[in-house]
N, C-alpha and C. Protein backbone atom coordinates (compact mmCIF):
# COMPACT_ATOMS: atom_id res chain seq x y z
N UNK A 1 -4.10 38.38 -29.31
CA UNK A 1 -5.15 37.80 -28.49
C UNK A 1 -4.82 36.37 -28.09
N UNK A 2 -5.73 36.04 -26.96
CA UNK A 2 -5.58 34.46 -26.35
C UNK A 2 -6.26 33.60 -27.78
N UNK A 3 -4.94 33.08 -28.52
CA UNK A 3 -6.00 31.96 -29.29
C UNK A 3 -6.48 31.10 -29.24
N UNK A 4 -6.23 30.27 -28.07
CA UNK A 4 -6.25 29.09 -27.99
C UNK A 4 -7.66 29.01 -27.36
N UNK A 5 -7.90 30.33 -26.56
CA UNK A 5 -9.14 31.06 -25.99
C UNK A 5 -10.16 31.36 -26.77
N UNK A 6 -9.89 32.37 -28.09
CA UNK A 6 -10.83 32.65 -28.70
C UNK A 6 -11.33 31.40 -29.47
N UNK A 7 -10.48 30.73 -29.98
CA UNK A 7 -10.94 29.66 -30.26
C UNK A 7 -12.15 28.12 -29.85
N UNK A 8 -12.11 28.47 -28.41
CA UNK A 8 -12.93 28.42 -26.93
C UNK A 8 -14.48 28.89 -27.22
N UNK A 9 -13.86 30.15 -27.57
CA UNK A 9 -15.35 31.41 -27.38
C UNK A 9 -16.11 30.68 -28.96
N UNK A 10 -15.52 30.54 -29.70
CA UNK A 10 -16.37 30.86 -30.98
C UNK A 10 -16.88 31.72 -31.14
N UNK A 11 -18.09 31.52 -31.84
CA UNK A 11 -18.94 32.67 -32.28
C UNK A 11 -19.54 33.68 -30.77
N UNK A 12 -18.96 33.35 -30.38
CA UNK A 12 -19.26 34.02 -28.83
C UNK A 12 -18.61 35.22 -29.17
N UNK A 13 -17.35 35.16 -29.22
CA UNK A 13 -16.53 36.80 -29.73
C UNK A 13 -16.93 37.11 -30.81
N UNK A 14 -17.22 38.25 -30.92
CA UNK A 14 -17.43 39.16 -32.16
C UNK A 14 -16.29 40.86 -31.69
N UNK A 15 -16.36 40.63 -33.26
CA UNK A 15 -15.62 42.51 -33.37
C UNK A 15 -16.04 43.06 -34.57
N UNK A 16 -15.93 43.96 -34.36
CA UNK A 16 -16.59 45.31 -35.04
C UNK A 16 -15.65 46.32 -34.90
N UNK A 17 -15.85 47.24 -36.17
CA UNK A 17 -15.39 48.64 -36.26
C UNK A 17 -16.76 49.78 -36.49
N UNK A 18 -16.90 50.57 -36.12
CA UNK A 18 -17.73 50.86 -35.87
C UNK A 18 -17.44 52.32 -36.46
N UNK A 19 -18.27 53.41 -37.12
CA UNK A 19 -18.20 55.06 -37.41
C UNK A 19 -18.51 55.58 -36.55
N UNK A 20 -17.90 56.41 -35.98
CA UNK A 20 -17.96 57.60 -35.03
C UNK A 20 -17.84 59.30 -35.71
N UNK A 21 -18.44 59.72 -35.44
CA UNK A 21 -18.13 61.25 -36.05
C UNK A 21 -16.51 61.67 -35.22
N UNK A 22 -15.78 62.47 -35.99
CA UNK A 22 -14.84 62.62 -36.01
C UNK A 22 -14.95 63.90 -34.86
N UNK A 23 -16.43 64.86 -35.06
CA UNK A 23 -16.58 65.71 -34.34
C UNK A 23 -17.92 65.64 -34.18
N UNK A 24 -18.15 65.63 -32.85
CA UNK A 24 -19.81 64.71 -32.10
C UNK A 24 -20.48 66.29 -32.17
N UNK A 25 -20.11 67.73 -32.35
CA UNK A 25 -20.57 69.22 -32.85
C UNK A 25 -20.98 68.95 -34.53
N UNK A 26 -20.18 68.34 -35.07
CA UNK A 26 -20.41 68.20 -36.94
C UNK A 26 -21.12 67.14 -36.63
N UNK A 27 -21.31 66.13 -36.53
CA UNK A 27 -21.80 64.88 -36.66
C UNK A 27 -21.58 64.06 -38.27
N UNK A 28 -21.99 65.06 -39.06
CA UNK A 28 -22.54 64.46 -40.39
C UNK A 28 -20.64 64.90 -41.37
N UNK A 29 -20.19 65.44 -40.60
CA UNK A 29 -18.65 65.83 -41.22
C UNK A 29 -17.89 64.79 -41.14
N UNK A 30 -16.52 64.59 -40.94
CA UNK A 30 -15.86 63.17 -40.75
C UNK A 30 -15.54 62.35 -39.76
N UNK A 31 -15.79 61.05 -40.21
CA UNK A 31 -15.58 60.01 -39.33
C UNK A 31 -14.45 59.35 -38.91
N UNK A 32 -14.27 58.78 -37.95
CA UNK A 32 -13.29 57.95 -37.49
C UNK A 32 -13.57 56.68 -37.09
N UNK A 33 -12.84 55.69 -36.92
CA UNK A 33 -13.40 53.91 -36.49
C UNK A 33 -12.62 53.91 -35.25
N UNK A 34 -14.07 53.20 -34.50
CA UNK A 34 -13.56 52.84 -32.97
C UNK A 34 -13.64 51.34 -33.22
N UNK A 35 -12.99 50.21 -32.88
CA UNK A 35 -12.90 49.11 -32.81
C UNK A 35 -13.16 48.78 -31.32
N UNK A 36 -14.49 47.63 -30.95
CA UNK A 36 -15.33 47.05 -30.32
C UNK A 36 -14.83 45.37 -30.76
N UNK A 37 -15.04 45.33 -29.31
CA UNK A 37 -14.61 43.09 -28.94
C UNK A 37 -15.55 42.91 -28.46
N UNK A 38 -16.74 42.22 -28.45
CA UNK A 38 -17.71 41.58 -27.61
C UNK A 38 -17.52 40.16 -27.29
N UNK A 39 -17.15 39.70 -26.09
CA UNK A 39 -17.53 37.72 -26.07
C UNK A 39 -19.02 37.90 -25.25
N UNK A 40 -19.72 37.34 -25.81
CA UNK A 40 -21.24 37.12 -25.54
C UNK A 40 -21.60 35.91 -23.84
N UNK A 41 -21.99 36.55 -23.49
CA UNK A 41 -22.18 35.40 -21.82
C UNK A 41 -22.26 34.14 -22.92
N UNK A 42 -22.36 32.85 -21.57
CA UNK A 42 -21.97 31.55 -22.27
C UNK A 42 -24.02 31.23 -22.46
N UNK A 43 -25.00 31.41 -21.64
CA UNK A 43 -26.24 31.65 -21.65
C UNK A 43 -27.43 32.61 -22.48
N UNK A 44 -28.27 32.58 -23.13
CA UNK A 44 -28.92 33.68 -23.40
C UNK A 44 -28.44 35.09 -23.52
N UNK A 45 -27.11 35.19 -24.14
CA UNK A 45 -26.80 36.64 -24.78
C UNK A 45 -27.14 37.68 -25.02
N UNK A 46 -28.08 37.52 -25.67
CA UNK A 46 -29.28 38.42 -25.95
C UNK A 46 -30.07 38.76 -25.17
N UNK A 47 -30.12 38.55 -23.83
CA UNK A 47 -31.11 39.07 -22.63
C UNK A 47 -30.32 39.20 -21.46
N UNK A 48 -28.45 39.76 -21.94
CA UNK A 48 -27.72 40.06 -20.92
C UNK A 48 -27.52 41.27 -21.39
N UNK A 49 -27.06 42.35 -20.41
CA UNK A 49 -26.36 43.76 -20.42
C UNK A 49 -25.18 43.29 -20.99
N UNK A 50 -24.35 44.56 -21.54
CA UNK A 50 -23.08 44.42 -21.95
C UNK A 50 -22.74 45.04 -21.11
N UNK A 51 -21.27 44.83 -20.40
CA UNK A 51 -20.32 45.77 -19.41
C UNK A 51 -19.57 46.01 -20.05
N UNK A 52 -19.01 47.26 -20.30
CA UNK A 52 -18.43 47.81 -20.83
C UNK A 52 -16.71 47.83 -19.99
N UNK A 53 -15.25 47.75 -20.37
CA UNK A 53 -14.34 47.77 -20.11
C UNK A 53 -13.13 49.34 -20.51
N UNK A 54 -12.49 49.76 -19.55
CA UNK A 54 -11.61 50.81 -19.98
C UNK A 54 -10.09 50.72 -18.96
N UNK A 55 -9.23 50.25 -19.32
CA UNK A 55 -7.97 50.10 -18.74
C UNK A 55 -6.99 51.25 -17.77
N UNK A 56 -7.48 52.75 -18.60
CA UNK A 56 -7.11 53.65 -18.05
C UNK A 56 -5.68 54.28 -18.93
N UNK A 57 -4.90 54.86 -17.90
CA UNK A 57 -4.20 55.74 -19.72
C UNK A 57 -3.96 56.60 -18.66
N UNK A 58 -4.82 57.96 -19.43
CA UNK A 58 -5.03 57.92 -20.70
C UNK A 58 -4.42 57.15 -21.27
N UNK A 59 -4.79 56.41 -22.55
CA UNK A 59 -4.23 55.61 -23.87
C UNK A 59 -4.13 54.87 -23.90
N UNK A 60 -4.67 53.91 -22.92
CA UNK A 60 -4.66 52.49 -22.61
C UNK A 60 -5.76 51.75 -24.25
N UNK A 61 -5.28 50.56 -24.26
CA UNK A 61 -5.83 50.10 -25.25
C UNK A 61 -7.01 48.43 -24.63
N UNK A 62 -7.86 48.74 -24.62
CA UNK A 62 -8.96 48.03 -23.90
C UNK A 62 -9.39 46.86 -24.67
N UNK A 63 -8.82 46.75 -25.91
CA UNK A 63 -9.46 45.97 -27.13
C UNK A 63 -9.96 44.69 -26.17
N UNK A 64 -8.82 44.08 -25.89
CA UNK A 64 -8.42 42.66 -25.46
C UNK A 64 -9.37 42.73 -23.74
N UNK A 65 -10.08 43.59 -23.37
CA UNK A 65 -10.29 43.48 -21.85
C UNK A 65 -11.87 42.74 -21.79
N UNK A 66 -12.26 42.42 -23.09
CA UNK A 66 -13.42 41.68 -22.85
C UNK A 66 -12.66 39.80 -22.99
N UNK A 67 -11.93 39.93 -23.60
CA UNK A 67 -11.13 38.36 -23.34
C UNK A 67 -10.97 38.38 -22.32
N UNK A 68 -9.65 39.01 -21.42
CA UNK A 68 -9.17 39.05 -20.10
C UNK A 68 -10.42 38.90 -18.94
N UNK A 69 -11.27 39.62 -19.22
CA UNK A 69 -12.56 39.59 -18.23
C UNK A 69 -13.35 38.17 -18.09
N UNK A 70 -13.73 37.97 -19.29
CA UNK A 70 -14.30 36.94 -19.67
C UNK A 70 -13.80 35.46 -18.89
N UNK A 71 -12.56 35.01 -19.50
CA UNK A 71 -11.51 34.36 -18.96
C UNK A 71 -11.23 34.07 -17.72
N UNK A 72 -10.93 35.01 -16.67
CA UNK A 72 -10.94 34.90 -15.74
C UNK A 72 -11.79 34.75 -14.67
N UNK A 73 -12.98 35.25 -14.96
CA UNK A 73 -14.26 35.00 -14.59
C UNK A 73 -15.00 33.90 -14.80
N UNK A 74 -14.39 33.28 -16.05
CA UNK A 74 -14.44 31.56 -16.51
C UNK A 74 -14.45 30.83 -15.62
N UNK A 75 -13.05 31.00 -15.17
CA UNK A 75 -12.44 29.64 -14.31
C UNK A 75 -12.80 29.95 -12.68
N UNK A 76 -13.83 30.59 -12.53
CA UNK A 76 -14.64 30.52 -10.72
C UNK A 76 -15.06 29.01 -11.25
N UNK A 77 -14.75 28.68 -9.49
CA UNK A 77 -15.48 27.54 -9.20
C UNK A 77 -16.47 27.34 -8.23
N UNK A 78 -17.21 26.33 -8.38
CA UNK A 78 -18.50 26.31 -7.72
C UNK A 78 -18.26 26.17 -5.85
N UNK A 79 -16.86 25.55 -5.82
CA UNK A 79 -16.20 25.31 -4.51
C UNK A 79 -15.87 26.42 -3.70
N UNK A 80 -15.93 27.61 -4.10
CA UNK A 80 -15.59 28.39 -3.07
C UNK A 80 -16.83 29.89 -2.99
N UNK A 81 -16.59 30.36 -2.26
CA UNK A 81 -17.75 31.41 -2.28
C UNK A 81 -17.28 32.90 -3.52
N UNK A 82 -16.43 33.18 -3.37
CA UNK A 82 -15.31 33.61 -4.58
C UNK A 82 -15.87 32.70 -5.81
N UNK A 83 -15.29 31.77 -5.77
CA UNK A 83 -15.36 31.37 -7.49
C UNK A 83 -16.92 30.98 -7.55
N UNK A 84 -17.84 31.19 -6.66
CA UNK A 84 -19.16 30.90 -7.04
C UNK A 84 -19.98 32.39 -7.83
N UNK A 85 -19.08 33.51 -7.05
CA UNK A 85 -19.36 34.97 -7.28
C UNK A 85 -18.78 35.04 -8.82
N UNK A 86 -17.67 34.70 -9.08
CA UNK A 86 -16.91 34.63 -10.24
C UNK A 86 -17.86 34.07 -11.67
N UNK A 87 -18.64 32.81 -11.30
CA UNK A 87 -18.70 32.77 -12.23
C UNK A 87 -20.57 33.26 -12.17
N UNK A 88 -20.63 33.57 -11.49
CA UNK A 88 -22.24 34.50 -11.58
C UNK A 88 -22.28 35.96 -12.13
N UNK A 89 -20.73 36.47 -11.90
CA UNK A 89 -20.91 37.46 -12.32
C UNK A 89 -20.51 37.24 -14.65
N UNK A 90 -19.59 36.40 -14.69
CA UNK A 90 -19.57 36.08 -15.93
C UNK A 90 -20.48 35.58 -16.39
N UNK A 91 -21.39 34.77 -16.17
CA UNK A 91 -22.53 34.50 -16.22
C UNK A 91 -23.90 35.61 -16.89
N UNK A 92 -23.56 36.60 -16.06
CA UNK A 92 -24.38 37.61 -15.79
C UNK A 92 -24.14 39.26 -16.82
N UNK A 93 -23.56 38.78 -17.84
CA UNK A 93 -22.58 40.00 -18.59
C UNK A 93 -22.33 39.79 -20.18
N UNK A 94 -22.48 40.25 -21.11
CA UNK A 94 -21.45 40.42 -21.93
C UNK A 94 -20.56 41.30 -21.88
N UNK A 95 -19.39 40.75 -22.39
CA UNK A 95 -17.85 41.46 -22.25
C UNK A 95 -17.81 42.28 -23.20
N UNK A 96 -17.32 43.97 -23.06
CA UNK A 96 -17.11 44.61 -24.30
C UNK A 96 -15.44 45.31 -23.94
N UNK A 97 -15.23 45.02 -24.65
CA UNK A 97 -13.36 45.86 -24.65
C UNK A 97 -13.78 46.58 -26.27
N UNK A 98 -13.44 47.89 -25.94
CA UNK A 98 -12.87 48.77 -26.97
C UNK A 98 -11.50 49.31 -27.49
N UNK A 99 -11.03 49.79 -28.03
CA UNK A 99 -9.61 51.02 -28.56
C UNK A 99 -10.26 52.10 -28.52
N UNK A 100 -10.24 52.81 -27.47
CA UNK A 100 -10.37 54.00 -27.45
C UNK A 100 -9.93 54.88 -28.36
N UNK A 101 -10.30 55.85 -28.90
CA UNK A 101 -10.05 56.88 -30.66
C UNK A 101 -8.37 56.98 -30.33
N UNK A 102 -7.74 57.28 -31.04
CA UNK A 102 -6.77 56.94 -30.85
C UNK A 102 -5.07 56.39 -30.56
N UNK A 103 -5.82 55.14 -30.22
CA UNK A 103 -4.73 54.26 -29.79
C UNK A 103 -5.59 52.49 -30.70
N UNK A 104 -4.37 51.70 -30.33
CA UNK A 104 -5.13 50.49 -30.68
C UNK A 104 -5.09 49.96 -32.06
N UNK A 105 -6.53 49.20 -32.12
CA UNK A 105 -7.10 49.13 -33.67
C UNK A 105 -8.18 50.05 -34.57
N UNK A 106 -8.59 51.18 -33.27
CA UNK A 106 -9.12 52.16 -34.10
C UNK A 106 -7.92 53.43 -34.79
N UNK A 107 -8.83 54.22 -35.02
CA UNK A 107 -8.08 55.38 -35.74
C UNK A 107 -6.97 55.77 -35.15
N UNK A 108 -6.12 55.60 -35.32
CA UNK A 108 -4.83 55.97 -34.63
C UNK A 108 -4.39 57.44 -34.41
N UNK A 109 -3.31 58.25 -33.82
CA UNK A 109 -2.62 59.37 -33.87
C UNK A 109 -1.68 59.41 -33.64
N UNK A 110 -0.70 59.64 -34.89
CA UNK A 110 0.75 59.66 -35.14
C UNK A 110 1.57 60.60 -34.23
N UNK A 111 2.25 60.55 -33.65
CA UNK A 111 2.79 61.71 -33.21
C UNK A 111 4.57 61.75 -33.16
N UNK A 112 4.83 62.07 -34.41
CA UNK A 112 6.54 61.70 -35.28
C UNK A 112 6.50 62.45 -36.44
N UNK A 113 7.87 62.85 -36.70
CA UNK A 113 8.26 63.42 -37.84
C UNK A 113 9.22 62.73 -37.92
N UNK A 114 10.26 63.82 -39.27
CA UNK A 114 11.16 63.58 -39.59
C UNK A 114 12.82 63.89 -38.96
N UNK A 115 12.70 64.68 -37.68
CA UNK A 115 13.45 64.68 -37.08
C UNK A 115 14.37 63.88 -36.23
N UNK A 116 15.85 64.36 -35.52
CA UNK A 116 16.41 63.18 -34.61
C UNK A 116 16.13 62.92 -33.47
N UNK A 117 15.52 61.75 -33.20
CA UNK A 117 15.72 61.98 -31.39
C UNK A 117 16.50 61.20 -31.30
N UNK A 118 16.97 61.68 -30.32
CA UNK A 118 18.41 61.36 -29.24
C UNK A 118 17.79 59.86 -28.38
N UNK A 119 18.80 59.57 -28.59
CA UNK A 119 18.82 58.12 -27.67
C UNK A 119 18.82 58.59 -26.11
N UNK A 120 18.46 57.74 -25.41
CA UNK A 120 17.99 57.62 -23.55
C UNK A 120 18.62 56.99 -22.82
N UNK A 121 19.31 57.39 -21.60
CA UNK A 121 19.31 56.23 -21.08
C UNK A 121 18.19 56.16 -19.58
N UNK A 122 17.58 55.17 -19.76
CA UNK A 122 16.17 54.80 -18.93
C UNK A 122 16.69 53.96 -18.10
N UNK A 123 17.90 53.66 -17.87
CA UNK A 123 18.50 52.86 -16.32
C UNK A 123 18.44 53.69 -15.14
N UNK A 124 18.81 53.68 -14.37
CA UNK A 124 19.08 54.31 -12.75
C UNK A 124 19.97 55.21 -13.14
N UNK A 125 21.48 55.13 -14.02
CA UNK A 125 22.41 55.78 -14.29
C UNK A 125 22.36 56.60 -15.19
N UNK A 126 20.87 56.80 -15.55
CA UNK A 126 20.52 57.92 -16.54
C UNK A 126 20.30 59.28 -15.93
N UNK A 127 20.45 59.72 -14.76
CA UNK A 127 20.48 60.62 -14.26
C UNK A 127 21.54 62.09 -14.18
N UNK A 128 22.42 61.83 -14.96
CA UNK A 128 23.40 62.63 -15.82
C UNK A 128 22.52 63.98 -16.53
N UNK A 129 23.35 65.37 -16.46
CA UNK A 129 22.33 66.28 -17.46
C UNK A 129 22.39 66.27 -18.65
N UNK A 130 22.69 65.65 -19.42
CA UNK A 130 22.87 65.73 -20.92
C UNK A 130 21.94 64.58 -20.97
N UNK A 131 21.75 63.47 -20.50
CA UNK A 131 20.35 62.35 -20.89
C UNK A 131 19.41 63.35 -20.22
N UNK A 132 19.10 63.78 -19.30
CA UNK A 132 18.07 64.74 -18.75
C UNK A 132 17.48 65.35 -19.87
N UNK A 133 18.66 66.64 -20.45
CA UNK A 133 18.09 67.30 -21.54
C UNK A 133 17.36 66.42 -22.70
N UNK A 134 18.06 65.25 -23.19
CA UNK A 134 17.74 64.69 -24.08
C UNK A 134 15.76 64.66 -24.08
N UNK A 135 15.85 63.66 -22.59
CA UNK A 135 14.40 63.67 -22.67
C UNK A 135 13.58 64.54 -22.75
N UNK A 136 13.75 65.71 -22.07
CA UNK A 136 13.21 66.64 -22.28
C UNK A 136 13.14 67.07 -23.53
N UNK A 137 14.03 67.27 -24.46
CA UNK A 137 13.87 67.84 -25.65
C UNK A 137 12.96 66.33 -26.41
N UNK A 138 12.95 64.95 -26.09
CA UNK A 138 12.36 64.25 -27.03
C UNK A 138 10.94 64.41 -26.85
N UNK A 139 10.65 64.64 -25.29
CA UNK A 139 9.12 64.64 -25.08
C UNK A 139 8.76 66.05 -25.58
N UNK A 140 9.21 67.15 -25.51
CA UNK A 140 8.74 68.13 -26.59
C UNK A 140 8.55 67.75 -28.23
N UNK A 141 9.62 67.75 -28.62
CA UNK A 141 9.27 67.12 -30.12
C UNK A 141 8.05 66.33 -30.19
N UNK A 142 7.84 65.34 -29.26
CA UNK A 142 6.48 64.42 -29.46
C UNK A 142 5.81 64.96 -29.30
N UNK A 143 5.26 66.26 -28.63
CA UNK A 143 4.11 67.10 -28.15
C UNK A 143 3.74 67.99 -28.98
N UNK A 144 5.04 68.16 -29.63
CA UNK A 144 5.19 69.40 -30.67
C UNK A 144 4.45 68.26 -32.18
N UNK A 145 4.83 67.21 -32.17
CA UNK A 145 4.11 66.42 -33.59
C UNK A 145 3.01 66.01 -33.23
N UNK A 146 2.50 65.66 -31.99
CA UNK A 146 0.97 65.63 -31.90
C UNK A 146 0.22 66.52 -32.19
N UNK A 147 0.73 67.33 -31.81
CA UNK A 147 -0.20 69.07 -31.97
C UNK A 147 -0.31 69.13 -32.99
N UNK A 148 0.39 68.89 -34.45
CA UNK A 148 0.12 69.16 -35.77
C UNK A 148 -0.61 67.97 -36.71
N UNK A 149 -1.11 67.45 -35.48
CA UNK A 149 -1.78 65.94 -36.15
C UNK A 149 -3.23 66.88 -35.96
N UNK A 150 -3.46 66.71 -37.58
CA UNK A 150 -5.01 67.11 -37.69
C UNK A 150 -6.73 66.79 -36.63
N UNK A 151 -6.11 65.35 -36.27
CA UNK A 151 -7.71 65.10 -35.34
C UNK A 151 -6.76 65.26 -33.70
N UNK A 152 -6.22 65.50 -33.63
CA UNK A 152 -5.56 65.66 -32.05
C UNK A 152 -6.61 66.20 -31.10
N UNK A 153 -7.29 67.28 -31.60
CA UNK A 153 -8.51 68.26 -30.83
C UNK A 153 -10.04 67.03 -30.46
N UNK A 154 -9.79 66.16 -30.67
CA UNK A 154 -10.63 65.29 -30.94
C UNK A 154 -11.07 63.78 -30.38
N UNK A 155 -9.83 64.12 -29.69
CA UNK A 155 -8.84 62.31 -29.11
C UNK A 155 -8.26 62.99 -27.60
N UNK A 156 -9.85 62.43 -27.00
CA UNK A 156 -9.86 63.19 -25.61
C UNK A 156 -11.32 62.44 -24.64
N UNK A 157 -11.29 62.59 -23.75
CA UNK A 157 -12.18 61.94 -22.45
C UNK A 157 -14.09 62.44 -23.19
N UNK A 158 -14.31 63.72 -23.55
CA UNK A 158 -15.67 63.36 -23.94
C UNK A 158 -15.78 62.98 -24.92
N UNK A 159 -14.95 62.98 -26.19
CA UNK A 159 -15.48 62.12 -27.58
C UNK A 159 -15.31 60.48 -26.91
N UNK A 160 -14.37 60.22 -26.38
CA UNK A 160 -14.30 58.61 -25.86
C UNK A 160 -15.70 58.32 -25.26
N UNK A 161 -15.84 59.13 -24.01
CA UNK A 161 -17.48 58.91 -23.24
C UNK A 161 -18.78 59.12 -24.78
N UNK A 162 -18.44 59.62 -25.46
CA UNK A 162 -19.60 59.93 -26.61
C UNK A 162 -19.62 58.57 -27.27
N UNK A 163 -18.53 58.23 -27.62
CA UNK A 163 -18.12 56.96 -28.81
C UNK A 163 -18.59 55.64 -27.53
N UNK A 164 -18.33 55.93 -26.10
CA UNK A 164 -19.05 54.74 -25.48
C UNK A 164 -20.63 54.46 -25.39
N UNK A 165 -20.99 55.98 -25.76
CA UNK A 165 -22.81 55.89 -25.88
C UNK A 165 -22.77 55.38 -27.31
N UNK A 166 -22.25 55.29 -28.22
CA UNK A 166 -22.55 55.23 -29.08
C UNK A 166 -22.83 53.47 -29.12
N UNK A 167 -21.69 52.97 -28.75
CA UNK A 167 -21.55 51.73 -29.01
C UNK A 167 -22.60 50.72 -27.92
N UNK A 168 -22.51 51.52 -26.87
CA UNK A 168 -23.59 51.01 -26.00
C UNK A 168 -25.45 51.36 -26.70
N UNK A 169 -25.42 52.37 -27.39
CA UNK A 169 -26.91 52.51 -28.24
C UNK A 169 -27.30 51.47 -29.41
N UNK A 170 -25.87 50.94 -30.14
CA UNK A 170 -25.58 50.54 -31.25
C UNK A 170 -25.84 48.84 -30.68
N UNK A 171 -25.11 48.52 -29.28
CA UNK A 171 -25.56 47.38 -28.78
C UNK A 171 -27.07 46.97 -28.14
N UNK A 172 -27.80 48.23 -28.28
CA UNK A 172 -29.24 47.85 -28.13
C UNK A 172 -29.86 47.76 -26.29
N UNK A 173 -28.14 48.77 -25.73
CA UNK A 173 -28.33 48.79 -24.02
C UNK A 173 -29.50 50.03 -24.01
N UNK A 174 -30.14 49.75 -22.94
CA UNK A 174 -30.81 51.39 -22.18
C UNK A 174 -29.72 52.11 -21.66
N UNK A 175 -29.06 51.64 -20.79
CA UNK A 175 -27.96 52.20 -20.03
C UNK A 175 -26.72 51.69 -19.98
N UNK A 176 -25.50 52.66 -19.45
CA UNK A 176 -24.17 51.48 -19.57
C UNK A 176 -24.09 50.80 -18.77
N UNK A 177 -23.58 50.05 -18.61
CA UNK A 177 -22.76 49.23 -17.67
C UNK A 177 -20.88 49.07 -17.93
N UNK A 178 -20.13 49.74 -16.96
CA UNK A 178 -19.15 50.02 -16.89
C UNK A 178 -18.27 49.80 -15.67
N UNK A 179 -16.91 49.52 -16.73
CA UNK A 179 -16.02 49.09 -15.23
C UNK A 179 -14.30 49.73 -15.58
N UNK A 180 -14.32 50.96 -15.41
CA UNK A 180 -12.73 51.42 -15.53
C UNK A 180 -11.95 51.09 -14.27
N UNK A 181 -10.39 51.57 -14.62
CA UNK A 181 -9.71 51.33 -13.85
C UNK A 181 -8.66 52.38 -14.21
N UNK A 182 -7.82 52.98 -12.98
CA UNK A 182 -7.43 54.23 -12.72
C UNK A 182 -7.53 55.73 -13.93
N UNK A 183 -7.32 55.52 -15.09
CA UNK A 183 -8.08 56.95 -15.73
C UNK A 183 -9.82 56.49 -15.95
N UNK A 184 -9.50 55.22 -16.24
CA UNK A 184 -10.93 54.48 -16.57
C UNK A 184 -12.01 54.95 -15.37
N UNK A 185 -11.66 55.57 -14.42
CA UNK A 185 -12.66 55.65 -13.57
C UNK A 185 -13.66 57.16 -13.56
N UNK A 186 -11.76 57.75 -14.29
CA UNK A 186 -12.63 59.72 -14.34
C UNK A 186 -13.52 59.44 -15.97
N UNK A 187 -13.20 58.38 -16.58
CA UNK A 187 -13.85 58.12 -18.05
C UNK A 187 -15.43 58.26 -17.94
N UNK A 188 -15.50 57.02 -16.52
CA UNK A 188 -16.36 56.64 -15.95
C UNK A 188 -17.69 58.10 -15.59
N UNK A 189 -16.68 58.38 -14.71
CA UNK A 189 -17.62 59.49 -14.12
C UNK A 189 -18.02 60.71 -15.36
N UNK A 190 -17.03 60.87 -16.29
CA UNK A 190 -17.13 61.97 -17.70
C UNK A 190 -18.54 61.27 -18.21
N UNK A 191 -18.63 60.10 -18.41
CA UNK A 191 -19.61 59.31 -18.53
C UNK A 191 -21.18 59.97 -18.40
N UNK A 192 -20.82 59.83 -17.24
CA UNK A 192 -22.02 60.06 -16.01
C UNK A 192 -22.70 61.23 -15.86
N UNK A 193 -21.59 62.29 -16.12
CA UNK A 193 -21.35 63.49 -16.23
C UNK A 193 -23.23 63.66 -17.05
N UNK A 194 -21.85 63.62 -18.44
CA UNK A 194 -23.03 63.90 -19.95
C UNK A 194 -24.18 63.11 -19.95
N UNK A 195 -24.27 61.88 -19.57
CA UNK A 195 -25.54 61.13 -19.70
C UNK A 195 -25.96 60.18 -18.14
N UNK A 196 -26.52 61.26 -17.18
CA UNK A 196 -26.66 60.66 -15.99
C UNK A 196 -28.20 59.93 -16.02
């Protein structure tokens, strides 16, 4: 993270890990931790919406997108019609960045064994069939060790949209407020979907 930033925010940033059911069908069976960033508007906090942040991915890791938001929305200035919007809209928000289930600082999913993979070459001149095969055979193996990762069935677009109601209920919103960006947008609408 920006330290020199958070350091800025103070008690303005907060984080949390938060329980999520592992399966939103079990509820009361096992859990997993989603990790939540809030920086709080610089005004009356407590009588702002939280906007919610999603980077896109799949697997993007959002932790840090309530800093980045925050931040940049900081430095509008009153001089231009832009930086007057800039900082009305920071103004007007708390920042939430999450880790989507996972990836990140929540619950993670391993996807490795004990096998070899073959080295790559990822230049222009990797276009040879024997690096070809390689990849191919490495991105199987990885698909093949995800699949045997126990919560894999689990670490997908509606438990994420579920774990965002959650955290948005848990923050005391009526409704979300949300802002993805390229998968972040079908997140968005999965969203919308289940809880219009």
């Amino acid at each position: 993270p920006d330290t020199p930033y958070l350091k800025e925010l103070g008690d303005r940033a907060q984080c949390a890990d938060i329980r999520a059911p592992l399966d939103y069908d079990a509820p009361d069976a096992q859990e997993i931790v989603v990790s939540m960033m809030r920086v709080k508007a610089p005004q009356d906090a407590e009588s702002k919406p939280n906007l919610f942040f999603n980077p896109g991915g799949p697997g993007g890791d959002g932790l840090e997108d309530s800093l980045v938001f925050s931040r940049l929305l900081s430095l509008g200035s009153s001089d231009s019609t832009l930086g007057r919007k800039y900082k009305e809209l920071g103004d007007s928000y708390n920042f939430v960045g999450f880790s989507p289930r996972g990836v990140g600082a929540s619950t993670t999913i391993e996807c490795y064994g004990n096998e070899l993979v073959y080295p790559i070459d990822d230049t222009r001149w990797g276009d040879f069939a024997q690096n070809i095969q390689r990849i191919v055979d490495n991105a199987r193996y990885s698909a093949t060790s995800c699949q045997k990762n126990p919560i894999v069935d689990y670490i997908n677009t509606d438990t994420t949209a579920r774990d965002m109601d959650l955290m948005r209920h848990l923050l005391g919103d009526d409704k979300l407020h949300y802002f993805g960006t390229s998968y972040g947008t079908w997140l968005g609408f999965w969203y919308a979907g289940i809880f219009p």
